[in-house]
C-alpha atoms as a PDB file:
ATOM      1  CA  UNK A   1      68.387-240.422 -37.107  1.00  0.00           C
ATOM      2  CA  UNK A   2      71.745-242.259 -36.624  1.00  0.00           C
ATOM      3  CA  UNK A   3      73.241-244.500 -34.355  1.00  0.00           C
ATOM      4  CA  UNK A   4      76.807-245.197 -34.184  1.00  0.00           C
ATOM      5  CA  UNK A   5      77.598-245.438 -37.823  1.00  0.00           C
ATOM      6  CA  UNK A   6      74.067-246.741 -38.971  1.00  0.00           C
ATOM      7  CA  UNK A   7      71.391-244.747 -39.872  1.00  0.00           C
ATOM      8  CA  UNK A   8      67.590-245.649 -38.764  1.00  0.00           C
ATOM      9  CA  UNK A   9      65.127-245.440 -41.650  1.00  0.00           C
ATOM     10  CA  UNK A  10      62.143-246.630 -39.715  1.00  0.00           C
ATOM     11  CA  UNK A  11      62.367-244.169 -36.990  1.00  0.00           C
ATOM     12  CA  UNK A  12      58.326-244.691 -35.754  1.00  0.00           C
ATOM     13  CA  UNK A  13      59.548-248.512 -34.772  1.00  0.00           C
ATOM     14  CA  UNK A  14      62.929-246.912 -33.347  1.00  0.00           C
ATOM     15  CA  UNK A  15      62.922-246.245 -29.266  1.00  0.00           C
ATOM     16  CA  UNK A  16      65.734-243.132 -28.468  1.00  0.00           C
ATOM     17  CA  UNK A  17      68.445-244.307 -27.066  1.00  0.00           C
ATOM     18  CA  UNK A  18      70.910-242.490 -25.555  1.00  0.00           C
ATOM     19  CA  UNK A  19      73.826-241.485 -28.149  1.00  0.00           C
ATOM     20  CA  UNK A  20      71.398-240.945 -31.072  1.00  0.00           C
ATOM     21  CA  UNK A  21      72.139-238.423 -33.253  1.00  0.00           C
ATOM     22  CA  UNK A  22      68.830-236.585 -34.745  1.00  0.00           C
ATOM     23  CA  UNK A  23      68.422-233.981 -37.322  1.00  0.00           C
ATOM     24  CA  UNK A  24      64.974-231.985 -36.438  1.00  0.00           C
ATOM     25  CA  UNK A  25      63.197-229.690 -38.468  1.00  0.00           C
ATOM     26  CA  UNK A  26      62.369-227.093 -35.939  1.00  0.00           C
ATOM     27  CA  UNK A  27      60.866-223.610 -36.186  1.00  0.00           C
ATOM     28  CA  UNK A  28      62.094-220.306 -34.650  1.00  0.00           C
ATOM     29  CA  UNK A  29      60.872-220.774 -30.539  1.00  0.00           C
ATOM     30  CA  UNK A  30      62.627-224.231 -30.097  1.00  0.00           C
ATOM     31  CA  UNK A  31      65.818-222.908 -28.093  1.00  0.00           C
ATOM     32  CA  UNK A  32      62.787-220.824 -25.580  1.00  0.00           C
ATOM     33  CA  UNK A  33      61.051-223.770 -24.673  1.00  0.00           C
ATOM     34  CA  UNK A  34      60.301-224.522 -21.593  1.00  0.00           C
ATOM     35  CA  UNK A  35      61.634-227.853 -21.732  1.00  0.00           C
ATOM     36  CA  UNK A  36      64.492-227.757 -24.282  1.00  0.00           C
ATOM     37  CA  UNK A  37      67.661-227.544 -21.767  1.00  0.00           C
ATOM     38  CA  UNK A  38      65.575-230.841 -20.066  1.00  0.00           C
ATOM     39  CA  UNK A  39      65.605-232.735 -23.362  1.00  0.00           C
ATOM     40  CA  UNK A  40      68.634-231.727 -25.552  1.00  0.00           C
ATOM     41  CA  UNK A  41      72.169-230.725 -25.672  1.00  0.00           C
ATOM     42  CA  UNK A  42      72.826-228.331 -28.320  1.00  0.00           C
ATOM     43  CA  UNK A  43      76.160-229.323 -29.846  1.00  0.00           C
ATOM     44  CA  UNK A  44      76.560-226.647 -33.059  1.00  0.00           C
ATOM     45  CA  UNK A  45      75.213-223.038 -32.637  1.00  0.00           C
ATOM     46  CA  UNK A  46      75.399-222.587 -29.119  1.00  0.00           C
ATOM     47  CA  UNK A  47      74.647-219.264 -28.046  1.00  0.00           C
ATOM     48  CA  UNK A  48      76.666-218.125 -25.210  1.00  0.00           C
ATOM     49  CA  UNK A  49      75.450-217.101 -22.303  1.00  0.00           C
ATOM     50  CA  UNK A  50      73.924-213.679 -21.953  1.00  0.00           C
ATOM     51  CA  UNK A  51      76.142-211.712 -20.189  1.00  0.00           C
ATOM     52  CA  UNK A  52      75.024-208.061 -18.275  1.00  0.00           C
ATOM     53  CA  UNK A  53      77.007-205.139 -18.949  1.00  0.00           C
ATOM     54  CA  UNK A  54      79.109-203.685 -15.395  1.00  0.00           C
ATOM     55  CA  UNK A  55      75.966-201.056 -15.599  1.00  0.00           C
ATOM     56  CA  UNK A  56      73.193-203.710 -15.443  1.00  0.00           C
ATOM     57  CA  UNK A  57      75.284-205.884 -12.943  1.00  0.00           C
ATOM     58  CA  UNK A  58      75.063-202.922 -10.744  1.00  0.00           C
ATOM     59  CA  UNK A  59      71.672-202.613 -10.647  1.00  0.00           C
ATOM     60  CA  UNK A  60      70.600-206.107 -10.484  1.00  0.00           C
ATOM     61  CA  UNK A  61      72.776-206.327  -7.346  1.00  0.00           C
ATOM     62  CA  UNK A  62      71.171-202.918  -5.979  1.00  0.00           C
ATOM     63  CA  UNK A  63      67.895-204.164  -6.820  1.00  0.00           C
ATOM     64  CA  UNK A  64      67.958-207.482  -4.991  1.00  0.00           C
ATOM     65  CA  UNK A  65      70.313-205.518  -1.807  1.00  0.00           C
ATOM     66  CA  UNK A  66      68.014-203.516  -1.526  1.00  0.00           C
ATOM     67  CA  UNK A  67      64.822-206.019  -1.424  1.00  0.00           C
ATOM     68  CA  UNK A  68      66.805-207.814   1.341  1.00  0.00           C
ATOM     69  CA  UNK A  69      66.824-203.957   3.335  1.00  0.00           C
ATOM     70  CA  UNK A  70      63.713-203.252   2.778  1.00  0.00           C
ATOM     71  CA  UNK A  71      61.926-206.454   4.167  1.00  0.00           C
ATOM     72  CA  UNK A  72      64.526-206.251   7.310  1.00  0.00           C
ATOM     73  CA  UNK A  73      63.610-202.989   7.782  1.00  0.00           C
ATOM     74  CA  UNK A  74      60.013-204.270   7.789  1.00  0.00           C
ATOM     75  CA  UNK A  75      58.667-201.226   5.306  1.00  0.00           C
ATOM     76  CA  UNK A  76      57.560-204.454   2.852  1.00  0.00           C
ATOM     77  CA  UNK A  77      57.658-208.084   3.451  1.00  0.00           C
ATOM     78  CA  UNK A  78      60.159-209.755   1.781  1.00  0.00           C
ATOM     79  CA  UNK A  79      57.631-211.599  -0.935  1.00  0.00           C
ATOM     80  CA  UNK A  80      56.260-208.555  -2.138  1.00  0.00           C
ATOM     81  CA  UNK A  81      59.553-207.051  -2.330  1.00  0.00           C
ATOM     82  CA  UNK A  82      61.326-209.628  -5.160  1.00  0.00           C
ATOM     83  CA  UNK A  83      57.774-209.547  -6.908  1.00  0.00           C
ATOM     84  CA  UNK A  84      58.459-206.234  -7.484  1.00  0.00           C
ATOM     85  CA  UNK A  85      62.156-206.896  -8.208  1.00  0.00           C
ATOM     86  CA  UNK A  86      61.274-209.585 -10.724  1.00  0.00           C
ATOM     87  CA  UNK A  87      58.671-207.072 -12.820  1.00  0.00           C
ATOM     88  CA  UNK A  88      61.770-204.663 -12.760  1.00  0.00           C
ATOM     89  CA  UNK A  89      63.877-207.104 -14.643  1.00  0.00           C
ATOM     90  CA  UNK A  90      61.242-208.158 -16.941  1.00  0.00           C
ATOM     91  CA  UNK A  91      60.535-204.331 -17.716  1.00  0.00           C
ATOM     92  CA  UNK A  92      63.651-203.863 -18.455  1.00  0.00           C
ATOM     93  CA  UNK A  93      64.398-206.984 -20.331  1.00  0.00           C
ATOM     94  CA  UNK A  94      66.784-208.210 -18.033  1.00  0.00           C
ATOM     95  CA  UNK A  95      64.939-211.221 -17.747  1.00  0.00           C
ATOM     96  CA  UNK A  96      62.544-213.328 -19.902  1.00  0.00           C
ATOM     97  CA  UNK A  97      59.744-214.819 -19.280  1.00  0.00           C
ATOM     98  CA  UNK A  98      61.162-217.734 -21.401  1.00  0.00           C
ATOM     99  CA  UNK A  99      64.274-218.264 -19.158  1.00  0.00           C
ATOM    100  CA  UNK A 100      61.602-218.356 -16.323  1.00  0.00           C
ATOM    101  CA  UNK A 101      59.546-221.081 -18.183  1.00  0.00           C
ATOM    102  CA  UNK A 102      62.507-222.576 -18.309  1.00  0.00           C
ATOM    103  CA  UNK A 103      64.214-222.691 -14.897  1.00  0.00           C
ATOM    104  CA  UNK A 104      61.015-222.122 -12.514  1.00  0.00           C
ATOM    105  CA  UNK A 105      60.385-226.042 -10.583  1.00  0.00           C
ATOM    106  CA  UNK A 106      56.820-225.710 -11.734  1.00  0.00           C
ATOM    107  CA  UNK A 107      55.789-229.320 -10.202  1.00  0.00           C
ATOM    108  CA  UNK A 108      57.509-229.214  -7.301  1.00  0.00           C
ATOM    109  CA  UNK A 109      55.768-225.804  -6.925  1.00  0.00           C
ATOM    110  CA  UNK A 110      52.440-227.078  -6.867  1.00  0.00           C
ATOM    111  CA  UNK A 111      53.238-230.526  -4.683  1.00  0.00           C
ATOM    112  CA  UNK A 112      54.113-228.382  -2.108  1.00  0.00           C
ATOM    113  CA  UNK A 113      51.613-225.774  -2.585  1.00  0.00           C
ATOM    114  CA  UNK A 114      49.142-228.279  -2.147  1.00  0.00           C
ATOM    115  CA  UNK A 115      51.048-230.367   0.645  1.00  0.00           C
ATOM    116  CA  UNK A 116      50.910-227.134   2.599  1.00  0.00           C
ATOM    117  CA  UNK A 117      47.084-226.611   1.870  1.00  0.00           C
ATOM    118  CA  UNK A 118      46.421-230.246   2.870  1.00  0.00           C
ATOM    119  CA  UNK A 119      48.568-229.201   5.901  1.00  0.00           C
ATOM    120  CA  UNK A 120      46.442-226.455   7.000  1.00  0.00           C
ATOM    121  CA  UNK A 121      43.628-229.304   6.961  1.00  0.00           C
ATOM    122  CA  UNK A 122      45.215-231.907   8.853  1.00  0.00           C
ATOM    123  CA  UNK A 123      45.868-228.970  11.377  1.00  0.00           C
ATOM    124  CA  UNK A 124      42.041-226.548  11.155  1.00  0.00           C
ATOM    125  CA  UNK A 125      40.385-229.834  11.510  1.00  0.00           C
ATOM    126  CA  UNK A 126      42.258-231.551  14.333  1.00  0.00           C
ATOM    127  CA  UNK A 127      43.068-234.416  12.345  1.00  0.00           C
ATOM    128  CA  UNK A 128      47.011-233.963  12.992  1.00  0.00           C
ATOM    129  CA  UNK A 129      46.045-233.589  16.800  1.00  0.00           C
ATOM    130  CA  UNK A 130      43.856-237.122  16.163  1.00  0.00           C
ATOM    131  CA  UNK A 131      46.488-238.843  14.581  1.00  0.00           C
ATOM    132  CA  UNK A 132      49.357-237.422  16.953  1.00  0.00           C
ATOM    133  CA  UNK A 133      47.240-239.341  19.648  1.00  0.00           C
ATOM    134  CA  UNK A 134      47.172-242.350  17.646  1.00  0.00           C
ATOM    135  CA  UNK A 135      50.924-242.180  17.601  1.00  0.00           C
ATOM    136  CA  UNK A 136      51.047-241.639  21.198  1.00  0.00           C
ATOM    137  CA  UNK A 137      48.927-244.610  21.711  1.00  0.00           C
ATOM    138  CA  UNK A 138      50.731-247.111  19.588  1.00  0.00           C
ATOM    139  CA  UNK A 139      54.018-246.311  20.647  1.00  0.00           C
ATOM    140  CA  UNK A 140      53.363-244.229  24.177  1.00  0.00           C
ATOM    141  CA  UNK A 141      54.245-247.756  26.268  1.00  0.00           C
ATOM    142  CA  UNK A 142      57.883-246.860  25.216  1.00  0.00           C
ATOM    143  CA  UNK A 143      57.793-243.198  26.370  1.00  0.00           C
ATOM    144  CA  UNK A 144      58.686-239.962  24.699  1.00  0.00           C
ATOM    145  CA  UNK A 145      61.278-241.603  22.847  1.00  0.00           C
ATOM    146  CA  UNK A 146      58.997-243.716  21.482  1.00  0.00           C
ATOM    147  CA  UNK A 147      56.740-241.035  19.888  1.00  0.00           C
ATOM    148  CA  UNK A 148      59.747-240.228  18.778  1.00  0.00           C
ATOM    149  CA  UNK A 149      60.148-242.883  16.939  1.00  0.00           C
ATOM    150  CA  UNK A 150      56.762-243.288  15.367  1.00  0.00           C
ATOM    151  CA  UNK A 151      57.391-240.102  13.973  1.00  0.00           C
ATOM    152  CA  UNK A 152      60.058-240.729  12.152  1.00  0.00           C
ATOM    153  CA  UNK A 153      58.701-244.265  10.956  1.00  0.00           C
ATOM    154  CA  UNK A 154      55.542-242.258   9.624  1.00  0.00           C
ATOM    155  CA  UNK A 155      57.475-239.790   7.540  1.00  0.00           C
ATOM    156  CA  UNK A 156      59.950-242.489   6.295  1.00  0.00           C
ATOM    157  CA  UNK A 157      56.341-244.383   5.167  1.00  0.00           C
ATOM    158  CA  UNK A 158      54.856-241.416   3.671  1.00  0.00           C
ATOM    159  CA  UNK A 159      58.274-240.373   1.588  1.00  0.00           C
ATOM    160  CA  UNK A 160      58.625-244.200   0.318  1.00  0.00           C
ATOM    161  CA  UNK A 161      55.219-243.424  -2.080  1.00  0.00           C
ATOM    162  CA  UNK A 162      55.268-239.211  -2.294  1.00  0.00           C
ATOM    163  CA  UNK A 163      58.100-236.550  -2.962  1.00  0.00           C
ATOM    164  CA  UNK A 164      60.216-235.871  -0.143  1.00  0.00           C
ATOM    165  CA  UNK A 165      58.674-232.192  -0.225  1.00  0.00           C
ATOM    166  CA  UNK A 166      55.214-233.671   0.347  1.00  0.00           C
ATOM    167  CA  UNK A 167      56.114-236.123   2.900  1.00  0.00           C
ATOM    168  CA  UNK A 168      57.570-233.496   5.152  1.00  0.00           C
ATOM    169  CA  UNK A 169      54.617-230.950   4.382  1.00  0.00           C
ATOM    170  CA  UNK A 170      52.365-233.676   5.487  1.00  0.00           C
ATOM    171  CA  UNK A 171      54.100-235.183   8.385  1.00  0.00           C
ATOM    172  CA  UNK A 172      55.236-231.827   9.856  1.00  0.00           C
ATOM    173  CA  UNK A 173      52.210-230.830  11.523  1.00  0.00           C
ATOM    174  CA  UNK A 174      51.727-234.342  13.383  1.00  0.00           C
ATOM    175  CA  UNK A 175      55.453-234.634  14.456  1.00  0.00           C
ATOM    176  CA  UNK A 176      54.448-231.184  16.019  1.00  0.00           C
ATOM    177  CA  UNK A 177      51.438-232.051  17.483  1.00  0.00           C
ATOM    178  CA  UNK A 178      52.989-235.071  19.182  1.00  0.00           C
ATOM    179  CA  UNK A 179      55.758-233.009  20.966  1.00  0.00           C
ATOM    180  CA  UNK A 180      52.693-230.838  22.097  1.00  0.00           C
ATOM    181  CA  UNK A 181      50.862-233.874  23.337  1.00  0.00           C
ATOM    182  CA  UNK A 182      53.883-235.229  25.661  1.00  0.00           C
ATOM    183  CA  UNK A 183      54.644-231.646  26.284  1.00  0.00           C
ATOM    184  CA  UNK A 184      58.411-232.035  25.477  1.00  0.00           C
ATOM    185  CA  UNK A 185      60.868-230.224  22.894  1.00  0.00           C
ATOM    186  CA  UNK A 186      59.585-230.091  19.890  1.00  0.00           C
ATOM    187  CA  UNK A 187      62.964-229.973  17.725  1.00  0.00           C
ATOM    188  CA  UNK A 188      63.883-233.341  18.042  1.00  0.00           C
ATOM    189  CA  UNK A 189      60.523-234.410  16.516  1.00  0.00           C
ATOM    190  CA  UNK A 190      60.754-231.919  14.046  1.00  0.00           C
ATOM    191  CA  UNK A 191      64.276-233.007  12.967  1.00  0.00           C
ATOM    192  CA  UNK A 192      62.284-236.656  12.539  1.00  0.00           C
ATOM    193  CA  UNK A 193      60.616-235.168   9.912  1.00  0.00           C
ATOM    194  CA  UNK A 194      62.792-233.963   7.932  1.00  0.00           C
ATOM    195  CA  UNK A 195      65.184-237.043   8.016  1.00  0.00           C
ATOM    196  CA  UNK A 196      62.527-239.181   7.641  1.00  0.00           C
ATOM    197  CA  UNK A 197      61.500-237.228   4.458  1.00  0.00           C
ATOM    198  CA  UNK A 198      64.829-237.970   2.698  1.00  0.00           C
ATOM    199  CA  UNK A 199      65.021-241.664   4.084  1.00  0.00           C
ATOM    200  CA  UNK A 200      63.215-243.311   0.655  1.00  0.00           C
ATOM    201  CA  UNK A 201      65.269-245.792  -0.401  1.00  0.00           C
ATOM    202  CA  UNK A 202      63.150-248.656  -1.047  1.00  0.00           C
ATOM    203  CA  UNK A 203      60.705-247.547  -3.568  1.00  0.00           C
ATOM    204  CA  UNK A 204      61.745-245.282  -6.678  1.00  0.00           C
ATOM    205  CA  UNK A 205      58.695-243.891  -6.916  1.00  0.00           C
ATOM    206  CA  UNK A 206      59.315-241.510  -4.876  1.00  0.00           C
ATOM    207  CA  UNK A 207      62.104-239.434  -5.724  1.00  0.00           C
ATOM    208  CA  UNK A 208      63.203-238.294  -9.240  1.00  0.00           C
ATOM    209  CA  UNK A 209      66.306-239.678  -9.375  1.00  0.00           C
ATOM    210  CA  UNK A 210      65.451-243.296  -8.429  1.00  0.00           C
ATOM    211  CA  UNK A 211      63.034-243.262 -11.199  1.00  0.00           C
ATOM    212  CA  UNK A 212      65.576-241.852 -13.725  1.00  0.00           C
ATOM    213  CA  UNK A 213      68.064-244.431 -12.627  1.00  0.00           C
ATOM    214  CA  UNK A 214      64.715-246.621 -12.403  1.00  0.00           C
ATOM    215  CA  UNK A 215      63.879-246.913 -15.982  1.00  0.00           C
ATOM    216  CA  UNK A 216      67.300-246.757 -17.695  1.00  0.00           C
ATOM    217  CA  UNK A 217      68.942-249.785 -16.114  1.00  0.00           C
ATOM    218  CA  UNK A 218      65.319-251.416 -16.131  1.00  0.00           C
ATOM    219  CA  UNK A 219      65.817-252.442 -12.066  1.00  0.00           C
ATOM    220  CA  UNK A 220      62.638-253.705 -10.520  1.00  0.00           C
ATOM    221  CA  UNK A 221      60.991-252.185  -7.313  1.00  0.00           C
ATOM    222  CA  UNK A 222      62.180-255.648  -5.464  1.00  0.00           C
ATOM    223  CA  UNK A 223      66.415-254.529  -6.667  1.00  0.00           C
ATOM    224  CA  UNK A 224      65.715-250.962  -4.933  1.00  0.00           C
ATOM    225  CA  UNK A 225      64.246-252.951  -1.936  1.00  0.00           C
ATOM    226  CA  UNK A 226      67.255-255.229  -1.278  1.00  0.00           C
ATOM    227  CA  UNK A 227      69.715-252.816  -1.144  1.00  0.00           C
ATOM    228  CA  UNK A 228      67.273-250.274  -0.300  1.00  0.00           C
ATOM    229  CA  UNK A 229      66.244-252.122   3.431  1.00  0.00           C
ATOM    230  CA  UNK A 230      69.840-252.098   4.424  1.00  0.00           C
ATOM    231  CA  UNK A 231      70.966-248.234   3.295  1.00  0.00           C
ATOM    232  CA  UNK A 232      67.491-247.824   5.212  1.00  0.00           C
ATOM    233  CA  UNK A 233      68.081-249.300   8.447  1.00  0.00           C
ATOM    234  CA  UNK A 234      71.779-248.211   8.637  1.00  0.00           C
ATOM    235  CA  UNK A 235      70.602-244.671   7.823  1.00  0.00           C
ATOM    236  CA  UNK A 236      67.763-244.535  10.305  1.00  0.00           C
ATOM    237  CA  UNK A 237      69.745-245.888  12.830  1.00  0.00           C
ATOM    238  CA  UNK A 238      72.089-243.019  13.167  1.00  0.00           C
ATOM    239  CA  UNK A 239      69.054-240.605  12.547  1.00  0.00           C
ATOM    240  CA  UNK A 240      66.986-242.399  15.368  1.00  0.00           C
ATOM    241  CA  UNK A 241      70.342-242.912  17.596  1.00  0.00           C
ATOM    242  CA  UNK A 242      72.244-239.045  16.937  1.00  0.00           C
ATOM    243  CA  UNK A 243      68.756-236.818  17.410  1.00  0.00           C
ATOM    244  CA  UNK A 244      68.340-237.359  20.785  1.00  0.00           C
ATOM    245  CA  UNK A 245      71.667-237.221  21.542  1.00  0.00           C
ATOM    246  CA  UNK A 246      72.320-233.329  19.790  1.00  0.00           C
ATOM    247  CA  UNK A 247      68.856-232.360  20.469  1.00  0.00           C
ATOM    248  CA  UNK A 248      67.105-233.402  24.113  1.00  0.00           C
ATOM    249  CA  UNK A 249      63.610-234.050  24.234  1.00  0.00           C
END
């Protein structure tokens, strides 16, 4: 291990710092792992690229065409269609299952795999409806607008302490419910949702980048918060302010 033009004997005491240069002793599957490209640039023996011949380019372009046909044509839905695509490739060797290891957003996957179950919950049970009224009755006194508005304050809570993905999985179903409740438009209210799921600022726990820039520049939650509160209300402004205004309740 070396760093600038010293070299680190006791690397066990030694925290990685960006820079470093390491010499590894790897074995044969360390360019396929799954989390190499996250970890590592490869700076001698870079393999390029693998490139498809103007034969395989055609198909891979007829394959995926005609997926897209198919599903419009409704003979398959559209699903089943690039399953079938994707075990086409991998017969083939088009594709690896490496490169899928790889690429594939496993975790954001799941989170909203499971946002989506919990979803269906909130919506089987009644619980969105339940909460939707709570909404209603907290801010109700100030009209539609004001359901509006609870809305949006909701998801903005929910996104400060989950992934944006979650937040808007979650909060969807009760920004619906609401707009069924006072029996107006439901776009506006849906459009609360999905700004409000991108409005964290605050906390950095809840996106990946905040964290990232988080930890390397050691900031504290209180340094996201004062800058944070004012990106926050200028950006909710406009959202709460600009909604209406394109789309009427």
């Amino acid at each position: 291990m070396q760093r600038g033009d010293r070299r680190i004997t006791k690397i066990g005491e030694s925290v990685l710092q960006a820079g470093d240069r390491l010499v590894l002793a790897i074995g044969k599957d360390f360019e396929t792992r799954e989390n190499f490209s996250k970890n590592f640039y490869l700076l001698s023996h870079i393999k390029q690229t693998q490139r498809f011949t103007n034969a395989q380019s055609f198909w891979v372009i007829f394959g995926f065409l005609a997926a897209i046909i198919t599903s419009a044509l409704e003979l398959v839905a559209f699903s089943k269609a690039l399953l079938v695509f994707l075990a086409i490739l991998l017969s083939f060797r088009l594709l690896h299952l490496a490169e899928i290891r790889r690429h594939f957003p496993f975790d954001i996957f799941f989170i909203v795999g499971s946002s989506l179950a919990i979803t269906k919950v909130l919506v089987d049970s009644g619980l969105a409806k339940d909460l939707a009224d709570c909404i209603i009755g907290i801010f109700g006194s100030y009209g539609v607008y004001g359901g509006f508005v609870g809305v949006y304050l909701l998801t903005l809570l929910l996104t400060e302490f989950i992934t944006n993905n979650a937040a808007a999985a979650l909060a969807f179903p009760i920004g619906f419910a609401t707009a069924v409740e006072l029996g107006v438009n439901p776009l506006p209210f849906i459009f609360a949702v999905a700004y409000g799921a991108n409005a964290g600022f605050m906390i950095p726990h809840g996106y990946q980048t905040h964290l990232m820039v988080s930890s390397l520049c050691e900031y504290k939650i209180m340094d996201f918060i004062k800058i944070g509160f004012v990106v926050s209300i200028v950006y909710s402004t406009i959202v709460l302010v600009g909604v209406p205004l394109v789309f009427a309740f």
